[in-house]
Protein backbone atom coordinates (compact mmCIF):
# COMPACT_ATOMS: atom_id res chain seq x y z
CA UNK A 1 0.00 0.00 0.00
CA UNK A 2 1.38 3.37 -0.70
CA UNK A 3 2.36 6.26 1.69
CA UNK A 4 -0.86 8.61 0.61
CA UNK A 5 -3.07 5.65 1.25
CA UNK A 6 -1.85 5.00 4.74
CA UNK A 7 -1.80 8.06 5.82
CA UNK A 8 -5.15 9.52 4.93
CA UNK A 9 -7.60 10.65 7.06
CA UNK A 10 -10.34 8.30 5.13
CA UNK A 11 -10.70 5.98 2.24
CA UNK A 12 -13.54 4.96 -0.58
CA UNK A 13 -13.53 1.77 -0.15
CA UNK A 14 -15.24 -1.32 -1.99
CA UNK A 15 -14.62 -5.11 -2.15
CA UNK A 16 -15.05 -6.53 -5.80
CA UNK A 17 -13.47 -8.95 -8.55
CA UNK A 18 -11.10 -8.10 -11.06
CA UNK A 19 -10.95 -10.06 -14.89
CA UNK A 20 -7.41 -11.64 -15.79
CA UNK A 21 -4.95 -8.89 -17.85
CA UNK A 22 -5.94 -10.33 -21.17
CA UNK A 23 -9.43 -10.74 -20.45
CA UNK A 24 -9.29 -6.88 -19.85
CA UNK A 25 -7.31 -6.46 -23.30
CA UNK A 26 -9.74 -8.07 -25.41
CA UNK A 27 -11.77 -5.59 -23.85
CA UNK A 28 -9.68 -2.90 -24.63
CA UNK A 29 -8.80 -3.28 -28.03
CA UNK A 30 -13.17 -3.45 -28.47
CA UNK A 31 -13.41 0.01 -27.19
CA UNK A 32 -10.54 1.60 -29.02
CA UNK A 33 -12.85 2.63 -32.15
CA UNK A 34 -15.53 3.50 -29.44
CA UNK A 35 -12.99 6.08 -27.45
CA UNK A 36 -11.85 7.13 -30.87
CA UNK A 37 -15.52 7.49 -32.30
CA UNK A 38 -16.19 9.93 -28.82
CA UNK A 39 -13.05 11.36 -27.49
CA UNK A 40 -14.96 13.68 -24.72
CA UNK A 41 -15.53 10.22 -22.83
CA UNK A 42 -13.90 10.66 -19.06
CA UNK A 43 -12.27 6.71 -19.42
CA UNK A 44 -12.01 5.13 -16.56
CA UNK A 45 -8.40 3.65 -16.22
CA UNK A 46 -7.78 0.14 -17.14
CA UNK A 47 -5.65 -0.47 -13.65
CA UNK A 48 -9.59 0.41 -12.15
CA UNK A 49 -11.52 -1.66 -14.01
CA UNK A 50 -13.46 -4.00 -11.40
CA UNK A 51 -16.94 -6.01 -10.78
CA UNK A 52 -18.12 -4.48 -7.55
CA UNK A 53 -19.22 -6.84 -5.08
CA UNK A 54 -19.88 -4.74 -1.93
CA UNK A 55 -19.36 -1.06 -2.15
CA UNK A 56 -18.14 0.82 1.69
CA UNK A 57 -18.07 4.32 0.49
CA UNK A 58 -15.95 6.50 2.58
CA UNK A 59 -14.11 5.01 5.56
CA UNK A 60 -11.63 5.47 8.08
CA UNK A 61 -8.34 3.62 7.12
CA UNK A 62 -8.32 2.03 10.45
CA UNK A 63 -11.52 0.31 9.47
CA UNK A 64 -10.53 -0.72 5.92
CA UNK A 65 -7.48 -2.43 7.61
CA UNK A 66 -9.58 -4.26 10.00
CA UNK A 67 -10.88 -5.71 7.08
CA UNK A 68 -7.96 -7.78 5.82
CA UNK A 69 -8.17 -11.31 7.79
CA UNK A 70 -11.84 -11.51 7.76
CA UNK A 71 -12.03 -10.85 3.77
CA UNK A 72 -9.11 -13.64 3.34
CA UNK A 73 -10.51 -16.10 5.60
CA UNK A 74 -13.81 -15.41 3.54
CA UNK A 75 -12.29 -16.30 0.17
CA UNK A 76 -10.14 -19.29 1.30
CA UNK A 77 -13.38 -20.76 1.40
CA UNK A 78 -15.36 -19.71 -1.47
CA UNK A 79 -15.07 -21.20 -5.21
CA UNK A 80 -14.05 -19.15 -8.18
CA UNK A 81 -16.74 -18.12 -10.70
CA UNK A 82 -16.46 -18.31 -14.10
CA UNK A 83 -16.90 -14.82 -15.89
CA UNK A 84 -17.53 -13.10 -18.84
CA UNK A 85 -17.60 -9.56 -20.17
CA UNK A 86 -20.16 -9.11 -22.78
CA UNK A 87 -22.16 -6.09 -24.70
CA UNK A 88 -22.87 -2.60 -23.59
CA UNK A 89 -24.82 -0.60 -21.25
CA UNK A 90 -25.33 2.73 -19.50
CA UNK A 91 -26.87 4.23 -16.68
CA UNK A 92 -28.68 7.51 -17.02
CA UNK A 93 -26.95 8.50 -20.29
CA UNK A 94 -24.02 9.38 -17.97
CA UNK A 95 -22.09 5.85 -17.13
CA UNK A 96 -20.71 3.76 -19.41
CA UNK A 97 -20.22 -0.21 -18.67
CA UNK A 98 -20.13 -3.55 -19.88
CA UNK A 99 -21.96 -6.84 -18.74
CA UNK A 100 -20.96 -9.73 -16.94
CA UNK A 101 -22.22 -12.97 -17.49
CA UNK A 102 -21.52 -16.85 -16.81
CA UNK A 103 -21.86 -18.18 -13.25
CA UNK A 104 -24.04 -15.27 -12.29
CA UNK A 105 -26.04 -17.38 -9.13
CA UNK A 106 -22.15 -18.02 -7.73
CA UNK A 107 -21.25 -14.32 -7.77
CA UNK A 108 -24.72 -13.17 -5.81
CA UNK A 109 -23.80 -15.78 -3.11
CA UNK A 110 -20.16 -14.55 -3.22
CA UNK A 111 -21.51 -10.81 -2.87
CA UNK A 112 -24.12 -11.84 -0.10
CA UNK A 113 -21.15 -13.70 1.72
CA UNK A 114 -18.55 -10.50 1.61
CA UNK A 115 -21.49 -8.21 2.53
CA UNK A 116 -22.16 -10.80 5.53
CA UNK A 117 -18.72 -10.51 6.61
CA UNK A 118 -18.92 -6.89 6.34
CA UNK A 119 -21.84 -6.52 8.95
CA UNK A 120 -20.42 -9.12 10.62
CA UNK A 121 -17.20 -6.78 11.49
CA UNK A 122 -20.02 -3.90 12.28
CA UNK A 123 -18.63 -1.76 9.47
CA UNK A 124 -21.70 0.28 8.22
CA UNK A 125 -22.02 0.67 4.46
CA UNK A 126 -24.78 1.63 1.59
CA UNK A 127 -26.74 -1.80 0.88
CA UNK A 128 -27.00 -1.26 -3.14
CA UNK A 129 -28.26 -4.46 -5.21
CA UNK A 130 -25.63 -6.00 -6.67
CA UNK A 131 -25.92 -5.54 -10.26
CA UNK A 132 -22.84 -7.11 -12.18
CA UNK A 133 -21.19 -4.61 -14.24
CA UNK A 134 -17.53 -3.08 -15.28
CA UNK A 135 -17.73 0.75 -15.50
CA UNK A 136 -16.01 1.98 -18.20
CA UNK A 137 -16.55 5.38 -19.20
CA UNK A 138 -18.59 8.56 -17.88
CA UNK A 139 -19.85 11.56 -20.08
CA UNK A 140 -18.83 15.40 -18.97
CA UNK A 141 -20.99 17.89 -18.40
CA UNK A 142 -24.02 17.90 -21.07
CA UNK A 143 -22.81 15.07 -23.33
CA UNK A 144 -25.69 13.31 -23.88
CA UNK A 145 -25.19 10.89 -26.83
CA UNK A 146 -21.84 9.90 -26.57
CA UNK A 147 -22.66 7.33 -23.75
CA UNK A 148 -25.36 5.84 -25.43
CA UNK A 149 -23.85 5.62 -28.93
CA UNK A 150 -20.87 3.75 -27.02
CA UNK A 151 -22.71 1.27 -25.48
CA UNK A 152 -24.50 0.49 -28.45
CA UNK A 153 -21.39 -0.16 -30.54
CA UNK A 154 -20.33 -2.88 -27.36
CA UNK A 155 -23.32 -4.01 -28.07
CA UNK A 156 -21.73 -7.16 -29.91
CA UNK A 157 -18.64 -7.70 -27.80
CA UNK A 158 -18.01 -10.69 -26.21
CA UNK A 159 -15.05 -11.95 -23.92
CA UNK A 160 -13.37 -14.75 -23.04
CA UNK A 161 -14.70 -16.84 -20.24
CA UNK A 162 -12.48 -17.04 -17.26
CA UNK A 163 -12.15 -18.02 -14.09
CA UNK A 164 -12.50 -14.84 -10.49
CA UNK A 165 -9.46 -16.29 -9.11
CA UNK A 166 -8.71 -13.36 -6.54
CA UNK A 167 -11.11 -11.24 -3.89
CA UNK A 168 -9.88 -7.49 -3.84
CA UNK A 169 -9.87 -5.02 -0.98
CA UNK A 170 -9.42 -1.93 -3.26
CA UNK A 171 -9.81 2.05 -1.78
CA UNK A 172 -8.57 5.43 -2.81
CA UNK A 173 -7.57 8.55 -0.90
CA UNK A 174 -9.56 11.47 -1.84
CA UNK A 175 -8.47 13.39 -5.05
CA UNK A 176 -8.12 17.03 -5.72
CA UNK A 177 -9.15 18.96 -8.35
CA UNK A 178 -5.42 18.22 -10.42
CA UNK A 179 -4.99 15.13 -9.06
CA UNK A 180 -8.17 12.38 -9.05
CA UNK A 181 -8.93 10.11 -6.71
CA UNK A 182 -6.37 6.93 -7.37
CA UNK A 183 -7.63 3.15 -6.18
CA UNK A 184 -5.59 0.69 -5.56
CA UNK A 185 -5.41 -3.06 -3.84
CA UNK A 186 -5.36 -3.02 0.20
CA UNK A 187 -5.16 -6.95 0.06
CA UNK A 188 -6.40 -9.65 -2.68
CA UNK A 189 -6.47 -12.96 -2.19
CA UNK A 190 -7.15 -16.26 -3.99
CA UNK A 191 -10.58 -17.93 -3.61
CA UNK A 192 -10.74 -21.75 -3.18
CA UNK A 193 -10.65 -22.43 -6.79
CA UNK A 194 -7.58 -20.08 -7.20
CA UNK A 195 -4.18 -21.91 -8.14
CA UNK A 196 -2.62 -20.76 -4.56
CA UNK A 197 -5.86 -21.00 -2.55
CA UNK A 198 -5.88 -19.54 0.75
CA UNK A 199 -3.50 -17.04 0.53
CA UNK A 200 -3.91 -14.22 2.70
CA UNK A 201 -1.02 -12.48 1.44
CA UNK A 202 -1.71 -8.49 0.15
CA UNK A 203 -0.13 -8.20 -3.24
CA UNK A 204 3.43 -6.43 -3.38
CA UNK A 205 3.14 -2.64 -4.61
């Protein structure tokens, strides 16, 4: 974890899955004639892209870290599910994402479990419905077509299947009005289907 992120006062925080590098690629390479097609789109950074499982909003860094061995004894016991990104979408003309599908039913009880935990800890957090999704893009201020002619030219994408082999503790220090607001891993670890399962290890940064 970096110096900014331990040292801040308070953290947005959220607990998700991440697809492999060249799942996220394929992906990439889709949206290049998209981005190029609509180059006021605010992209979201590849390094960010992630399927939200529980989101925290903002808390204090002392309860982010209290976290960390609940969340890894959580995925040492869950299975991996098998993923896909696939088509377009948008939210309100403003948000850009693409879908996820495969084992759908295994990623709600995955979500319900990490939420669980969560409460379980007696962190407090905003109790959204999980609706699986990788945000992609947002429109500035008045752009009201680009968003929705994006997602309709994703509308035929479709990725690689592959197996959520890692849960992610990701948060971000608040930004300023140079500098935006940067997220990053607090800890990640393999679920039970994961080639090193039960690892409770944070990764190395």
């Amino acid at each position: 974890m970096t110096e900014p992120a331990e040292s801040a006062a308070t953290l947005r925080a959220f607990i998700a899955l991440a697809p492999p590098d060249d799942a996220k690629e394929e992906l990439a390479r889709a949206l290049r004639p998209v981005y190029a097609a609509h180059p006021r789109l605010r992209q979201n950074r590849i390094e960010d892209w992630h399927i939200t499982l529980a989101f925290l909003g903002e808390q204090s860094a002392a309860t982010v870290q209290r976290l960390l061995r609940p969340l890894a004894d959580l995925a040492a016991g869950r299975p991996s599910p098998e993923l896909a990104l696939r088509g377009g979408g948008h939210f309100d003309d403003r948000v850009l994402w693409t879908g996820v599908e495969g084992d759908l039913d295994e990623l709600h009880l995955l979500s319900e479990a990490v939420r669980k935990q969560i409460r379980t800890c007696g962190v407090d957090f905003p109790e959204r419905p999980l609706r699986p999704h990788l945000t992609l893009a947002r429109a500035r201020r008045h752009d009201t077509t680009s968003v929705p002619e994006a997602s309709a030219a994703l509308e035929t994408f479709t990725g690689r299947r592959w197996p959520a082999l890692r849960l992610h503790l990701v948060a971000g220090a608040p930004g300023t009005a140079s500098t935006p607001r940067r997220y990053q891993d607090i800890g990640a670890w393999e679920l039970a289907g994961g080639p090193e399962a039960g690892s409770a290890e944070p990764p190395r940064t």
